[in-house]
N, C-alpha and C. Protein backbone atom coordinates (compact mmCIF):
# COMPACT_ATOMS: atom_id res chain seq x y z
N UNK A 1 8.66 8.04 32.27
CA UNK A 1 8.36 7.37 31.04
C UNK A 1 9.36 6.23 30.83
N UNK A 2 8.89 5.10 30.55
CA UNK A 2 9.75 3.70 29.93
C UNK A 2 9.80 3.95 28.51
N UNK A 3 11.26 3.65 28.29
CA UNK A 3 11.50 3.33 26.69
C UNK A 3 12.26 1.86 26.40
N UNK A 4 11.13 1.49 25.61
CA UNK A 4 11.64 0.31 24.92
C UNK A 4 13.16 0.29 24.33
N UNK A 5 13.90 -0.65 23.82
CA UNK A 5 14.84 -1.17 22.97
C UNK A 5 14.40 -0.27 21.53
N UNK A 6 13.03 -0.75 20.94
CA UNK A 6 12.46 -0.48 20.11
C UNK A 6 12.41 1.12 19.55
N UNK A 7 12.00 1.89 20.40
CA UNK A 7 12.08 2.99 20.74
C UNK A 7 13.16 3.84 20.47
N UNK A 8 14.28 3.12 21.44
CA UNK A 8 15.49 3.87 21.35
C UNK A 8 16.05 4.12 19.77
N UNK A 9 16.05 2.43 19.67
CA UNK A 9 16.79 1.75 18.27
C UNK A 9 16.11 2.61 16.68
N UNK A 10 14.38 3.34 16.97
CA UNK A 10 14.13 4.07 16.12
C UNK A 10 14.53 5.72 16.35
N UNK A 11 14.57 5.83 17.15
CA UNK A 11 15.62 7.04 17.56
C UNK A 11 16.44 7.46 16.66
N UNK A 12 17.52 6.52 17.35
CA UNK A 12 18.58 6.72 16.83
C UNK A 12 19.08 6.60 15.42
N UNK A 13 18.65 5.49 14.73
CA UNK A 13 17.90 5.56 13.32
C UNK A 13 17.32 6.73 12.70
N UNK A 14 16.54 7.42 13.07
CA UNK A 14 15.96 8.44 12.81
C UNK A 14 14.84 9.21 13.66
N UNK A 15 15.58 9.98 13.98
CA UNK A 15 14.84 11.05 15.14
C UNK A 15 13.30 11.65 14.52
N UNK A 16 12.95 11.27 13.19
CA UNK A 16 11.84 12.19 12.65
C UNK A 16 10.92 11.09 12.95
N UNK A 17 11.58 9.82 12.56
CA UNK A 17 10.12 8.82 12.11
C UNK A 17 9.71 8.61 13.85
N UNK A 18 10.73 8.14 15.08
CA UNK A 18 10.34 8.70 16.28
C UNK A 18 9.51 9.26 16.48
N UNK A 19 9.55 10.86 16.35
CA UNK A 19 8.68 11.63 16.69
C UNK A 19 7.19 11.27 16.07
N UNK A 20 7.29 11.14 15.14
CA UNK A 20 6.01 10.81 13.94
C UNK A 20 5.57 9.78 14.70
N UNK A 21 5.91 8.59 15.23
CA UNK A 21 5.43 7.97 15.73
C UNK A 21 4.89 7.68 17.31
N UNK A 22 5.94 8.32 17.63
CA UNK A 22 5.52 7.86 19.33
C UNK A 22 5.26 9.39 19.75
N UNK A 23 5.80 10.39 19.23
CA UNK A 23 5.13 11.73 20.04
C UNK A 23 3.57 12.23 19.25
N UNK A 24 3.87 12.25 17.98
CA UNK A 24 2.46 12.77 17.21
C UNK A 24 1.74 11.23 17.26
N UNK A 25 2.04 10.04 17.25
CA UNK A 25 0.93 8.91 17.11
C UNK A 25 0.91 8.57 16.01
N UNK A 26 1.42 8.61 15.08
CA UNK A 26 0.97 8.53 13.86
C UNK A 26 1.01 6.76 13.73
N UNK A 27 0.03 6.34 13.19
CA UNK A 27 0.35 4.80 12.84
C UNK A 27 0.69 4.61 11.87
N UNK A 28 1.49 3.75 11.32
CA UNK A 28 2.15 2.82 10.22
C UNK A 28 0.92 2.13 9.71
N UNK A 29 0.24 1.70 8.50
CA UNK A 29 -0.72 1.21 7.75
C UNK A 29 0.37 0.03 7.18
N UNK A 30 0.11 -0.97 7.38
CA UNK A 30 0.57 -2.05 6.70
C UNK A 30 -0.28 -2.92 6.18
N UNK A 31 0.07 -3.18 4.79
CA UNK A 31 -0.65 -4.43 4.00
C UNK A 31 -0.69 -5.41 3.48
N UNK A 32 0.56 -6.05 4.45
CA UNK A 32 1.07 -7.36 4.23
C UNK A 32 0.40 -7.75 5.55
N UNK A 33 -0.73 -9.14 5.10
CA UNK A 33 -1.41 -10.10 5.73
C UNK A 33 -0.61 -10.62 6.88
N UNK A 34 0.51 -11.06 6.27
CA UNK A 34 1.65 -11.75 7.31
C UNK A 34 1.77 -11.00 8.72
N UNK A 35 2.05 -9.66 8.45
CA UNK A 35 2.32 -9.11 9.94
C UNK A 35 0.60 -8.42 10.77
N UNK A 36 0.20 -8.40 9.97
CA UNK A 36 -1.59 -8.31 10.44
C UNK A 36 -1.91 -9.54 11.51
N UNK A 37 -1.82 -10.43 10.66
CA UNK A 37 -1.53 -11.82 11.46
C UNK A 37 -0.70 -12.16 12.38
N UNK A 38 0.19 -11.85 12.76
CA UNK A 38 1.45 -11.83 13.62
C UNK A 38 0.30 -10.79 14.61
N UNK A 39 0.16 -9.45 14.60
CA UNK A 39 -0.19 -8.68 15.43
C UNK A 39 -1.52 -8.71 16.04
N UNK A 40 -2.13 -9.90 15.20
CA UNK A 40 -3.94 -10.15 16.08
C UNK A 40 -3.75 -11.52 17.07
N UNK A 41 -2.35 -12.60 16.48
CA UNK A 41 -1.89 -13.84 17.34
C UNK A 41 -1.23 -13.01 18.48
N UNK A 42 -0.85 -11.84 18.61
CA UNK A 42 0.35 -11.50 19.99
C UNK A 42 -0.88 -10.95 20.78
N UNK A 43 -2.26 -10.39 20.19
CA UNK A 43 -3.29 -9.55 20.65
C UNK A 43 -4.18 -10.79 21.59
N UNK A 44 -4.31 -12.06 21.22
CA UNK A 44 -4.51 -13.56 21.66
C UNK A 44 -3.50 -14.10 22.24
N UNK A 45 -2.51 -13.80 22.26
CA UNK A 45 -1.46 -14.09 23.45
C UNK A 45 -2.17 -13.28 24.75
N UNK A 46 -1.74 -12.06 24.06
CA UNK A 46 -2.70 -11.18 25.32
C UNK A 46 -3.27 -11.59 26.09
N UNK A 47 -4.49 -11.91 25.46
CA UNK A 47 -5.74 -12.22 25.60
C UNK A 47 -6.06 -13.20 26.89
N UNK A 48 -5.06 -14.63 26.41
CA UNK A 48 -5.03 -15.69 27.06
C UNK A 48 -4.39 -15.19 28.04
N UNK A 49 -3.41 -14.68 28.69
CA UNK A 49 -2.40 -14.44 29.98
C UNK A 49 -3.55 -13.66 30.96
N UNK A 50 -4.10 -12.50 30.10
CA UNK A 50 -5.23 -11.94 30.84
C UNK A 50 -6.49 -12.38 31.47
N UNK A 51 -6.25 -14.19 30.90
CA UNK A 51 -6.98 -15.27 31.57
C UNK A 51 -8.82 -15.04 30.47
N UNK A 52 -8.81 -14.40 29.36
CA UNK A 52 -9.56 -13.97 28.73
C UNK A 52 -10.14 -15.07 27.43
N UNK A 53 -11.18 -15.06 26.48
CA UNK A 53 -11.24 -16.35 25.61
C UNK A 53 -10.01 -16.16 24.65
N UNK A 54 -9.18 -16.50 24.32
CA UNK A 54 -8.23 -15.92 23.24
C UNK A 54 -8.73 -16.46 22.23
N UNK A 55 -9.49 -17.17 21.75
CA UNK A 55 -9.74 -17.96 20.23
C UNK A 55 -10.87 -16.70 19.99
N UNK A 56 -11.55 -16.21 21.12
CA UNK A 56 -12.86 -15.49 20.55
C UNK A 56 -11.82 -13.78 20.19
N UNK A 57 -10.57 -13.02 20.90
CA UNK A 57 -10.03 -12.18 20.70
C UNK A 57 -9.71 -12.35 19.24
N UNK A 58 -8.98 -13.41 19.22
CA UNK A 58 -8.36 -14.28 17.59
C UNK A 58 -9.24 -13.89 16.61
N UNK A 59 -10.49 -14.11 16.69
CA UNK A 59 -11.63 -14.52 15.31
C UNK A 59 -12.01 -12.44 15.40
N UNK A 60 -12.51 -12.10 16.47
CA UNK A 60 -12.43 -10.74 16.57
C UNK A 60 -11.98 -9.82 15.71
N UNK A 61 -10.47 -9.66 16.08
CA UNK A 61 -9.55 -9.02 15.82
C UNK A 61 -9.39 -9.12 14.51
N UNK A 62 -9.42 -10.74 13.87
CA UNK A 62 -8.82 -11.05 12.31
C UNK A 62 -10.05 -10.48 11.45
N UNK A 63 -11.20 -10.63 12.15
CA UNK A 63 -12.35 -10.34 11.30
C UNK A 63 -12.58 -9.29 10.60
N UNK A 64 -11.91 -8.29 11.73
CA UNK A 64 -11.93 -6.85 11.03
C UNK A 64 -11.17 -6.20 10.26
N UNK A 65 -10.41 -7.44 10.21
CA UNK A 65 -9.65 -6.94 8.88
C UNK A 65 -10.18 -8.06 7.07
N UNK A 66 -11.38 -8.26 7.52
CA UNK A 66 -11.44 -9.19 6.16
C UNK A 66 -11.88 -8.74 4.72
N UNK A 67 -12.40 -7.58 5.03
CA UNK A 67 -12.60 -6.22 3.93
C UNK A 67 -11.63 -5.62 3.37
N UNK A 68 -10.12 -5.73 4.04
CA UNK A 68 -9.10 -5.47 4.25
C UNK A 68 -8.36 -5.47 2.55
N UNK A 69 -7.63 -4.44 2.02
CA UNK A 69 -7.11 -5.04 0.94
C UNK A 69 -5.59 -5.12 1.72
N UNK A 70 -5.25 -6.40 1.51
CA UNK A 70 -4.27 -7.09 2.12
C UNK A 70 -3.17 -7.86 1.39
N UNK A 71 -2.48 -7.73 1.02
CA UNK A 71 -1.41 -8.49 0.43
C UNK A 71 -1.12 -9.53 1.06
N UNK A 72 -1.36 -11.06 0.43
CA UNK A 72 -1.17 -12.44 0.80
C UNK A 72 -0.16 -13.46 -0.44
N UNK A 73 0.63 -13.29 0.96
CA UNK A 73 1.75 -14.33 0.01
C UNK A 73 1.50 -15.53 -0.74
N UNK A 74 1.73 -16.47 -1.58
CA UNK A 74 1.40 -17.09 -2.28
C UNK A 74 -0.09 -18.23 -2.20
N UNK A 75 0.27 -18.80 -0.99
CA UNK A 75 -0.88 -19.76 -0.99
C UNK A 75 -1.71 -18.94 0.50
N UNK A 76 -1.71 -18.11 0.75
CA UNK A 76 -2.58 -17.58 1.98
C UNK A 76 -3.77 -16.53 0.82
N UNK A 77 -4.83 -16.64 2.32
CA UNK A 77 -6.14 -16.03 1.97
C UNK A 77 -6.15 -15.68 3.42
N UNK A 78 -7.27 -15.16 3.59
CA UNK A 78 -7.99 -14.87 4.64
C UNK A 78 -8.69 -15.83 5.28
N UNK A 79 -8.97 -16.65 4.77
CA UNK A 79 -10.12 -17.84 5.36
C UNK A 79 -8.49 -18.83 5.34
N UNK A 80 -7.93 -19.09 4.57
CA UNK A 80 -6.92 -19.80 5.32
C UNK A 80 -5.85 -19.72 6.63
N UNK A 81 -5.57 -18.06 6.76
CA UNK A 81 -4.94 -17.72 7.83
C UNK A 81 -5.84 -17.86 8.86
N UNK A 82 -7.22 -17.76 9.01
CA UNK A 82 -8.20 -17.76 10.29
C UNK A 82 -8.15 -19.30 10.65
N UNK A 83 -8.08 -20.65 9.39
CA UNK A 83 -8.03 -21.73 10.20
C UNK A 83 -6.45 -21.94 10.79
N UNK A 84 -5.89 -21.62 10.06
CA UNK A 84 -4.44 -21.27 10.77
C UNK A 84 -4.68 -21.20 11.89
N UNK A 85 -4.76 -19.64 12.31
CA UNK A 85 -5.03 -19.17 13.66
C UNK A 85 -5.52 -20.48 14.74
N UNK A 86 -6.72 -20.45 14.21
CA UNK A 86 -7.96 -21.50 14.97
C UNK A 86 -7.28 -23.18 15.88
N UNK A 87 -6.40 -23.29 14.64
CA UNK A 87 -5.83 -24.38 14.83
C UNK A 87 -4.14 -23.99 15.79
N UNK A 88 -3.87 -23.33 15.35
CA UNK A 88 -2.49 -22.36 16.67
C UNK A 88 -3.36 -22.21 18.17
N UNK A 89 -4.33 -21.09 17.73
CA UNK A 89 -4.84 -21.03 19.36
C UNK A 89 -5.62 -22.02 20.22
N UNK A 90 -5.52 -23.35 19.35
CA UNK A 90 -6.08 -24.41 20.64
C UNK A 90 -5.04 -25.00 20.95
N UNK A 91 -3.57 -25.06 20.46
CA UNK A 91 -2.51 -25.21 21.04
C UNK A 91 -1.57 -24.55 22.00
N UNK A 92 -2.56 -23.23 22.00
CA UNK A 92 -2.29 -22.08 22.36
C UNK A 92 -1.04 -22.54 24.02
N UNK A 93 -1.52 -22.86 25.09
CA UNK A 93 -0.85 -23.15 26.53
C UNK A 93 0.24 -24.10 25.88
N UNK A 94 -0.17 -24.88 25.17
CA UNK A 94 1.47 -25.74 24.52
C UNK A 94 2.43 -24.79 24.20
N UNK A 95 1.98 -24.31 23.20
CA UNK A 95 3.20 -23.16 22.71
C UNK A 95 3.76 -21.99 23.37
N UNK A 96 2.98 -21.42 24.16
CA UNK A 96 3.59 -20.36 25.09
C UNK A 96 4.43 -20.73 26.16
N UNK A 97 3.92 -22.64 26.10
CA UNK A 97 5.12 -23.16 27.48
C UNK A 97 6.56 -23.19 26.99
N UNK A 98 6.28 -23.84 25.65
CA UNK A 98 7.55 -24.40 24.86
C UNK A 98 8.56 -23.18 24.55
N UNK A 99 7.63 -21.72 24.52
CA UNK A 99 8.69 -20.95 24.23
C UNK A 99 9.19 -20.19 25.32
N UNK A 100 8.32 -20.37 26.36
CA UNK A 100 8.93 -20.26 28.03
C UNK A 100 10.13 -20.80 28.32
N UNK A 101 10.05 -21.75 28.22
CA UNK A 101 10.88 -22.67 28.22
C UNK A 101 12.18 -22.69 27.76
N UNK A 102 12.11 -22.51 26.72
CA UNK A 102 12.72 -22.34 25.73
C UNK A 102 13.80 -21.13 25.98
N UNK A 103 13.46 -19.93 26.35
CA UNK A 103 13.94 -18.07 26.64
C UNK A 103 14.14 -18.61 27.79
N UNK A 104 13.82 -19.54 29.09
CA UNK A 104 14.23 -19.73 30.06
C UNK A 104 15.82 -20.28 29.53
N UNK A 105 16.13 -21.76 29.10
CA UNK A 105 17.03 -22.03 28.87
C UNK A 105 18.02 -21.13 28.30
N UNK A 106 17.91 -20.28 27.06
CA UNK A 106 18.51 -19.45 26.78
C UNK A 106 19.16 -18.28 27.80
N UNK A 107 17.88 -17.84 28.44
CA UNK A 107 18.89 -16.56 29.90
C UNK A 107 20.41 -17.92 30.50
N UNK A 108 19.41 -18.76 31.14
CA UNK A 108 20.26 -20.28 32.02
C UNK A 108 22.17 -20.14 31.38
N UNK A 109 21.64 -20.15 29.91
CA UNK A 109 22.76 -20.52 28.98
C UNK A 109 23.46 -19.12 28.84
N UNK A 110 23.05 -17.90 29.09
CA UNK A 110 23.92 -16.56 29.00
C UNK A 110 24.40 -16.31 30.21
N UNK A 111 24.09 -16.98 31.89
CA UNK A 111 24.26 -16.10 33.35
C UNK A 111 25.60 -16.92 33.00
């Protein structure tokens, strides 16, 4: 078995919520829009590396949450985070270079 950073770091933190989570499964329900969104753009990261449509994973994924009671920070909606999205994932190969790039220089700058 591999253990994440993540993993450990909830561990050690607390050995119950651990278990609750990674041995029984239990999922975390969150209802802040913000990280919903964060977790359907990394699901379209995916998507794209897997050489897959990522704009069609994108619209997918967000869709099913649009019934969703969701907590949205001041000026977000649902129909605004999807053109969000829409407009991120056709930049999509730009941005995954830039931050390649980017974590490349950073290791460069720690050896």
């Amino acid at each position: 078995m591999t253990y994440s950073y993540t993993q450990i770091s909830q561990y050690l933190s607390c050995p119950r919520r651990y278990k609750h989570r990674y041995l029984d499964g239990w999922k975390e329900t969150d209802t802040r829009a913000a990280m919903i969104f964060g977790r359907v753009f990394e699901l379209a990261i995916a998507a794209y590396f897997q050489q897959e449509d990522a704009a069609a994973v994108l619209y997918r994924e967000w869709a099913a949450h649009r019934e969703s009671r969701l907590y949205y920070s001041q000026r977000d909606s649902w129909d605004r985070m999807l053109r969000l999205e829409f407009s991120c994932s056709s930049a999509l190969p730009r941005t995954i270079g830039f931050a390649l790039g980017n974590l490349a220089a950073i290791c460069r700058s720690n050896s």
